[in-house]
Protein backbone atom coordinates (compact mmCIF):
# COMPACT_ATOMS: atom_id res chain seq x y z
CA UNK A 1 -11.14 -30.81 12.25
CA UNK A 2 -10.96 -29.81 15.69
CA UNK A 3 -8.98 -30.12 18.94
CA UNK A 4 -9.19 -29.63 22.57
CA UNK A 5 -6.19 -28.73 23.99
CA UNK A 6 -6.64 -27.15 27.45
CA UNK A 7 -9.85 -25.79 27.28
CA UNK A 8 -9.70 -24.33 24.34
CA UNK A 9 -11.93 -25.79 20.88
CA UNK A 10 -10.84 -25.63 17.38
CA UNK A 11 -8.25 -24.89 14.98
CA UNK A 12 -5.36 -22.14 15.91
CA UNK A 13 -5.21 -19.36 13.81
CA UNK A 14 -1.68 -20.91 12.08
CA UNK A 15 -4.17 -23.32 10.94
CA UNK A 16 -6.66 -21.56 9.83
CA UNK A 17 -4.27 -19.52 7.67
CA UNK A 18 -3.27 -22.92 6.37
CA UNK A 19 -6.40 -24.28 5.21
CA UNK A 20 -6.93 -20.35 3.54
CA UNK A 21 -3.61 -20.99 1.83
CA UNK A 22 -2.83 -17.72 3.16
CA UNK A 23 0.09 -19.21 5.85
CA UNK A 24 3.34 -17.87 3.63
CA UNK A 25 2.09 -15.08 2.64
CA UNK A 26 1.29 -14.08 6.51
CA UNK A 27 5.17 -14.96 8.03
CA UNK A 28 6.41 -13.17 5.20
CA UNK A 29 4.61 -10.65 6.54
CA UNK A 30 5.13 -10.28 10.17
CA UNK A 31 8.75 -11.76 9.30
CA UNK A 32 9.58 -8.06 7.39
CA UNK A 33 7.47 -6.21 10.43
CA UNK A 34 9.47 -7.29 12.69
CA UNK A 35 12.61 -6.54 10.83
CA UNK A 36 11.22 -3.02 10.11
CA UNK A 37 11.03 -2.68 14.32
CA UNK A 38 14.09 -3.86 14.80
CA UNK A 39 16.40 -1.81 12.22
CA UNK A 40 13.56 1.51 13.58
CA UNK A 41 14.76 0.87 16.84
CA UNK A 42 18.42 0.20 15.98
CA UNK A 43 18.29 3.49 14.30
CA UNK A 44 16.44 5.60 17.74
CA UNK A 45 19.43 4.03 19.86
CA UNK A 46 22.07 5.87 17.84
CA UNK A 47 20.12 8.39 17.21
CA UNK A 48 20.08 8.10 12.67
CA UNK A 49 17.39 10.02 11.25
CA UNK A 50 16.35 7.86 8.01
CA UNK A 51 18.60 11.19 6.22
CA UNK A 52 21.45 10.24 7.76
CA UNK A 53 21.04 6.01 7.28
CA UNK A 54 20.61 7.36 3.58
CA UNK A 55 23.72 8.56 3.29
CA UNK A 56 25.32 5.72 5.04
CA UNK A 57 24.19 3.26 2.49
CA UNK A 58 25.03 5.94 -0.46
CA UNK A 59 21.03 5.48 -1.26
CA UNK A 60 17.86 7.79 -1.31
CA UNK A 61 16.02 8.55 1.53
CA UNK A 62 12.63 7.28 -0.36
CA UNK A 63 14.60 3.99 -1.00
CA UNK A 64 15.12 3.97 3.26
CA UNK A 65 11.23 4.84 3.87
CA UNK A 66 10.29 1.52 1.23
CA UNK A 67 12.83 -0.63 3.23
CA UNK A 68 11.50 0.56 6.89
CA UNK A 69 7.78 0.17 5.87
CA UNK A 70 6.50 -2.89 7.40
CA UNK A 71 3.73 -3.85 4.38
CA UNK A 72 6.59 -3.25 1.81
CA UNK A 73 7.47 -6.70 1.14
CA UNK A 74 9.83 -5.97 -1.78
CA UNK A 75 12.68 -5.20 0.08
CA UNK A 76 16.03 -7.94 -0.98
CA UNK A 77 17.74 -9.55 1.48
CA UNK A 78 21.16 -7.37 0.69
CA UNK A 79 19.10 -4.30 1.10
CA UNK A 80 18.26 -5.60 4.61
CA UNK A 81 21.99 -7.10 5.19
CA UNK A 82 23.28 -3.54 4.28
CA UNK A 83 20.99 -1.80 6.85
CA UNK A 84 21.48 -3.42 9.88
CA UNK A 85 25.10 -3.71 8.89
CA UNK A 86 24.43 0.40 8.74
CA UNK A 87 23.02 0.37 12.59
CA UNK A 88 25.80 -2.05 13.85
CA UNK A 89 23.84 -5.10 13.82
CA UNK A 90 23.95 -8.58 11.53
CA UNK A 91 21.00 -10.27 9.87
CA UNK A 92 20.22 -13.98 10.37
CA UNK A 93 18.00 -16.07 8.82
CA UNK A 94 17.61 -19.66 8.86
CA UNK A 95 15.65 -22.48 8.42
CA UNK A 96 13.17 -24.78 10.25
């Protein structure tokens, strides 16, 4: 299936990741990247090494590397509620 819209031909790349069943997967993705950026850049404004977020969430500093890595998808939503709660900031999620 195709579609001109302005120009351009053929699917958009949301589609295409559709048809590859590969759609969830991918925001899951980039949803957890961008996360990652935000709580990295949360953490260079106040100046918290990943040591000192550690010890702020009584945790390791190998469990602060897994939940900053943007491909580590294993990360629970209270690990990431505790975090940005860490760097003065709230998570919010919702649904469309």
């Amino acid at each position: 299936m195709t579609k001109r819209e302005k120009g351009r031909i053929g699917q958009s790349f949301e589609d295409f990741l559709q048809e590859q069943g590969r759609l969830e997967e991918s925001t899951q993705q980039a949803v957890k990247r961008v996360i990652a950026y935000q709580l990295l850049a949360a953490m260079e404004d106040q100046n918290l090494t990943r040591t000192a977020l550690a010890e702020k969430l009584q945790t390791s500093r190998s469990q602060i590397n897994r939940l900053l890595d943007p491909e580590n998808a294993g990360v629970t939503l209270e690990a990431l509620s505790r975090a940005a709660h860490a760097v003065g900031r709230e998570l919010q999620l919702e649904l469309r």
